[in-house]
Protein backbone atom coordinates (compact mmCIF):
# COMPACT_ATOMS: atom_id res chain seq x y z
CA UNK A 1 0.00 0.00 0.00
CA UNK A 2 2.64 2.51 0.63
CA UNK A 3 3.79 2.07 -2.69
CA UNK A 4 1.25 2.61 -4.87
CA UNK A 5 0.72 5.64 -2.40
CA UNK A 6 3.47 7.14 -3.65
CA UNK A 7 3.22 6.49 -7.21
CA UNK A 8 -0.20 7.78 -7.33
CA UNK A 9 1.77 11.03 -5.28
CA UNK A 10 4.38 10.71 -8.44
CA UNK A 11 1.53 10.99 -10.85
CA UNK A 12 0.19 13.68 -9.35
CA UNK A 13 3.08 16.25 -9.45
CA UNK A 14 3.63 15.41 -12.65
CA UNK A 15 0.00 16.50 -14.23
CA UNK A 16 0.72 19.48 -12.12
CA UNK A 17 3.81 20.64 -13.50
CA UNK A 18 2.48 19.66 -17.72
CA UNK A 19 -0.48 22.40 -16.78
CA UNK A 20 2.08 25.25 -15.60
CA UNK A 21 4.23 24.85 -18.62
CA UNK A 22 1.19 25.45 -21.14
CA UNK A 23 2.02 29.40 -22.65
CA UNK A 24 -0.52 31.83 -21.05
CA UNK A 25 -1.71 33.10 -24.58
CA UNK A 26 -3.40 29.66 -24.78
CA UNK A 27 -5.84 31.12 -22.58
CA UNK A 28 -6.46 34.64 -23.47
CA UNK A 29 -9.57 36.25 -24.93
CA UNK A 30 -10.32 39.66 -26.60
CA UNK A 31 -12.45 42.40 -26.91
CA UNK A 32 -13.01 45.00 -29.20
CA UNK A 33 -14.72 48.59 -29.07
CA UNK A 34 -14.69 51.46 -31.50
CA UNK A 35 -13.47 55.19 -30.70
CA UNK A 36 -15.84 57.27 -32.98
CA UNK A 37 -15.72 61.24 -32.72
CA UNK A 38 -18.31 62.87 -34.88
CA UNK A 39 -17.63 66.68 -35.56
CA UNK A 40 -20.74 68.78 -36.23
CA UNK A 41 -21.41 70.37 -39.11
CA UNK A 42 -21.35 74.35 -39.12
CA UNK A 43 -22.30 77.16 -41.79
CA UNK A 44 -22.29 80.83 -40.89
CA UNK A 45 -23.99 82.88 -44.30
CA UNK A 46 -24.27 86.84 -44.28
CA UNK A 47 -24.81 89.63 -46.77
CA UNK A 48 -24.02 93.27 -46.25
CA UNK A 49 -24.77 96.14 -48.78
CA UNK A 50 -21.93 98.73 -49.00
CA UNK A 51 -21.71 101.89 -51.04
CA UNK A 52 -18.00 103.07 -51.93
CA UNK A 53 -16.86 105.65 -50.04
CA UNK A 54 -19.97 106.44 -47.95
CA UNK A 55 -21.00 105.75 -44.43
CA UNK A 56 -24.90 107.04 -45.42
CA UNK A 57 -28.02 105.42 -44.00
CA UNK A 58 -28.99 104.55 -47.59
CA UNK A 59 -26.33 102.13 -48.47
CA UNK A 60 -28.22 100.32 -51.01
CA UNK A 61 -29.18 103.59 -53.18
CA UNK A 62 -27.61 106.00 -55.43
CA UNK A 63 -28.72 109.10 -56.60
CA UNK A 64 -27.89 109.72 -60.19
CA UNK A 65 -28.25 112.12 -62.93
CA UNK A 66 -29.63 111.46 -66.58
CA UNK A 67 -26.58 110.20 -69.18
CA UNK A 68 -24.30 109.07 -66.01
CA UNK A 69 -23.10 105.64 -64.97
CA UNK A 70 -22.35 104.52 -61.58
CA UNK A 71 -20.29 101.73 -60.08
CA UNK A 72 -20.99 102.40 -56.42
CA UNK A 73 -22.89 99.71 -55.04
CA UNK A 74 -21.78 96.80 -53.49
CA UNK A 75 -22.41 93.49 -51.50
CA UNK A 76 -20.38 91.71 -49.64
CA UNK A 77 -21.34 87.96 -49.01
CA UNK A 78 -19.14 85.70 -46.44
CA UNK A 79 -19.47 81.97 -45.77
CA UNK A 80 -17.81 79.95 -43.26
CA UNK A 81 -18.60 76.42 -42.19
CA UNK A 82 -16.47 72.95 -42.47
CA UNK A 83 -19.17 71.21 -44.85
CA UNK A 84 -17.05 67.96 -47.26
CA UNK A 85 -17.89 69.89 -50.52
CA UNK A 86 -18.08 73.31 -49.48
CA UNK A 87 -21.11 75.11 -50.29
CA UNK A 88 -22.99 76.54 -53.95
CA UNK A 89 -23.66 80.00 -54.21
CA UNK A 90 -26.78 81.75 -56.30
CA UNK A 91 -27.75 84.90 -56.93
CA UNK A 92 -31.11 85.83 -58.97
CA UNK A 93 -33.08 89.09 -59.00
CA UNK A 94 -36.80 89.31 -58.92
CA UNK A 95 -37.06 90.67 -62.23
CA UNK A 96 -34.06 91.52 -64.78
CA UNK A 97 -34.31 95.10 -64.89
CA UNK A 98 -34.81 98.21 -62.57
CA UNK A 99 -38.22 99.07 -62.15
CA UNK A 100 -39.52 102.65 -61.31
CA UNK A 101 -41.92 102.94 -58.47
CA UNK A 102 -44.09 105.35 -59.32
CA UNK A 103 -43.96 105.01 -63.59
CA UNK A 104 -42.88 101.44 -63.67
CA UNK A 105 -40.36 102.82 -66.25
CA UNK A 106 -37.58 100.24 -66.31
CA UNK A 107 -33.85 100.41 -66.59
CA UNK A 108 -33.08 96.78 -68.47
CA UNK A 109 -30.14 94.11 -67.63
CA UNK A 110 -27.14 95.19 -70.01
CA UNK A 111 -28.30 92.02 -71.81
CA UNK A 112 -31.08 93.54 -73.35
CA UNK A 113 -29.62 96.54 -74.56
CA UNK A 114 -26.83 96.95 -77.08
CA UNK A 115 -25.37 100.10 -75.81
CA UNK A 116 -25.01 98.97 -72.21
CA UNK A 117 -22.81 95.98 -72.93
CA UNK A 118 -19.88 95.79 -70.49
CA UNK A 119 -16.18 96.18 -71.10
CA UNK A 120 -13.55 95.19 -68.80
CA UNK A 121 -13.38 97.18 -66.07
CA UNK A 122 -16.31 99.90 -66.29
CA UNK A 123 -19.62 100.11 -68.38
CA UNK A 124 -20.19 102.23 -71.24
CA UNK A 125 -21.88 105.70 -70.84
CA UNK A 126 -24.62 105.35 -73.23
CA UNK A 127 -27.78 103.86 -73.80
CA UNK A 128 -28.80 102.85 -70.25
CA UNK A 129 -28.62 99.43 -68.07
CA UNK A 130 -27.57 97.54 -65.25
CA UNK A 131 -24.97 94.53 -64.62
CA UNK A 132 -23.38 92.85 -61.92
CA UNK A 133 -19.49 91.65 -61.60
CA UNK A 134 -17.99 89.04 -58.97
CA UNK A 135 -15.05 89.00 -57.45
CA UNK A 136 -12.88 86.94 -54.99
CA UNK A 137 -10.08 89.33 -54.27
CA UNK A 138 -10.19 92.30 -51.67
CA UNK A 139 -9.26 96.07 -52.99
CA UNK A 140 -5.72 96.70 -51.40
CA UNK A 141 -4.26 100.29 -51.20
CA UNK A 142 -5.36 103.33 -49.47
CA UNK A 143 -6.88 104.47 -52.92
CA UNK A 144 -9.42 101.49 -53.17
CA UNK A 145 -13.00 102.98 -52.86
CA UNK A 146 -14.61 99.54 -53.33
CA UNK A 147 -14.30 96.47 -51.29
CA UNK A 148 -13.22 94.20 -53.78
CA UNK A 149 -10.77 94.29 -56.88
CA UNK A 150 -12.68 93.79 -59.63
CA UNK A 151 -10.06 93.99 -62.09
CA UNK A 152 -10.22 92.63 -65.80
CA UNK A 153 -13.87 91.88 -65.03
CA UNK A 154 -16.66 92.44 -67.10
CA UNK A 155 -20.27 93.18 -65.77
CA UNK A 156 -22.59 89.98 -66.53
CA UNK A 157 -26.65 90.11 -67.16
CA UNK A 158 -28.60 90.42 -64.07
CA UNK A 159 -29.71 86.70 -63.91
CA UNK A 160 -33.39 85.77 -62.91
CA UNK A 161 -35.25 82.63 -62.12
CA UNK A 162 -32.23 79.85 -61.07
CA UNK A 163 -29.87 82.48 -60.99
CA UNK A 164 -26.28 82.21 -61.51
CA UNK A 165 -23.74 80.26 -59.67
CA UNK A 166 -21.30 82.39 -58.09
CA UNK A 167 -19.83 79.39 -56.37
CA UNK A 168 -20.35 75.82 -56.96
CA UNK A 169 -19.48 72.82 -54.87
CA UNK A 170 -15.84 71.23 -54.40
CA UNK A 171 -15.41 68.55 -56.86
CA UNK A 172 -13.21 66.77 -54.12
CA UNK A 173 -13.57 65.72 -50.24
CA UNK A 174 -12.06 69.09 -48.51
CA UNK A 175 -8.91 68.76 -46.30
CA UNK A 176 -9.42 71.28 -43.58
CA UNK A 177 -13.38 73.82 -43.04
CA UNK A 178 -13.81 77.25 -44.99
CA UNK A 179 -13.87 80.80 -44.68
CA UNK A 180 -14.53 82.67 -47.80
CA UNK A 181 -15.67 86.30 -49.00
CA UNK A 182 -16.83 87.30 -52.21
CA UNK A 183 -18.15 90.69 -53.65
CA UNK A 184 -20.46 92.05 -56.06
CA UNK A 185 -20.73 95.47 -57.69
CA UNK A 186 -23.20 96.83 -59.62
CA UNK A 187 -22.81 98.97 -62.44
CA UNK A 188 -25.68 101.43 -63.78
CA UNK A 189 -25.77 103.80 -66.64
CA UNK A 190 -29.11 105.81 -67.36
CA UNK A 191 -30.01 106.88 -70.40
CA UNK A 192 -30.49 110.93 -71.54
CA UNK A 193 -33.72 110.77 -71.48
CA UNK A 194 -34.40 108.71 -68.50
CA UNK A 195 -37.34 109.63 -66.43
CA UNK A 196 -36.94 110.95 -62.93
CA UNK A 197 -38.18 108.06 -60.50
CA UNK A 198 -37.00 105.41 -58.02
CA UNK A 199 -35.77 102.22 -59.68
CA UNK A 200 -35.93 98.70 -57.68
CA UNK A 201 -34.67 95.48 -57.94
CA UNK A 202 -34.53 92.72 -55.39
CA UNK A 203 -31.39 90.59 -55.55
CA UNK A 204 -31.75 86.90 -53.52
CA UNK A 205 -28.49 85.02 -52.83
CA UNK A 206 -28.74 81.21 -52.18
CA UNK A 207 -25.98 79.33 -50.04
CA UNK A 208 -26.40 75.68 -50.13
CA UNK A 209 -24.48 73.97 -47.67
CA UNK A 210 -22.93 70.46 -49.51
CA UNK A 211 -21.51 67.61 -48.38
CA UNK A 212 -19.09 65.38 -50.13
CA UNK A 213 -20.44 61.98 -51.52
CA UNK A 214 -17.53 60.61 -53.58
């Protein structure tokens, strides 16, 4: 009997000593969790009327004299936000030309008029119209009446309806958020003849927030 005791004792230690040589990785288990940040989306929009060189309560009208032209007016539109694709940018008026308030005379979009067409730069003193340029570039120097440099560009048709894209979306996933200014000046000539009244327009600009989809 003592014998086998101590062979079954034998056996014993050494079943013991297999199980504490096994490698610990034989008994370990995993997890997994994600780490997800999700950064909101943000888009600031404004427009501001300006008139050069003026500080006047009426900063979206001009007084003007028959024959004249005037490149006064201005807005400024800003847009900030961190959208994928940016954002698209349209501007449409309420109907193409001026209209006067109390004759309903109307001053037409340079497009309908062939001596109002614009040149580079300025419009032409004759015939009478309105147009509208764009710009991306701030004035610089202490000369600089308007807010924007509008150099080497030509006035466009006052658009209606759809409007025209000022700015359309990025064609590419953006690598870092936005913060972007453009301007737009008007240009007006009237005509000899033109008839003493107030003429209106109402100009609409669309921003459309976009976001990338590849």
């Amino acid at each position: 009997m003592v014998k086998s005791s101590k062979i079954i004792a034998t056996l014993g230690v050494a079943a013991g000593l297999g199980i504490a040589l096994l490698p610990l990785a034989s008994h370990a288990v995993t997890g997994e969790e994600e780490v997800q940040v999700e950064v909101n989306e943000v888009f600031n929009f404004s427009v501001e009327s300006f008139k050069a060189a003026s500080t006047t309560a009426e900063i979206n009208k001009v007084a003007m004299d028959r024959g004249t032209t005037n490149e006064e007016l201005e807005h400024r539109i800003k847009a900030d936000g961190n959208y994928s694709a940016g954002y698209v940018l349209t501007m449409s008026a309420d109907h193409s030309y001026l209209l006067g308030e109390a004759t309903s005379k109307q001053i037409p979009s340079i497009s309908s008029t062939a001596t109002a067409l614009p040149t580079a730069g300025t419009v032409q003193a004759n015939g009478h119209g309105w147009g509208y340029r764009v710009t991306d570039t701030a004035a610089s120097g202490s000369s600089a009446t308007l807010l924007g440099d509008y150099s080497g560009k030509d006035y466009n048709d006052i658009p209606t309806g759809n409007g025209d894209t000022l700015r359309a979306a990025d064609t590419a996933a953006r690598s870092a958020s936005f913060d972007e200014t453009k301007y737009v000046n008007f240009g007006i000539v009237t005509a000899t003849d033109e008839v003493a009244d107030t003429y209106k327009a109402t100009i609409t600009y669309t921003a459309t927030p976009t976001a990338y989809n590849g």
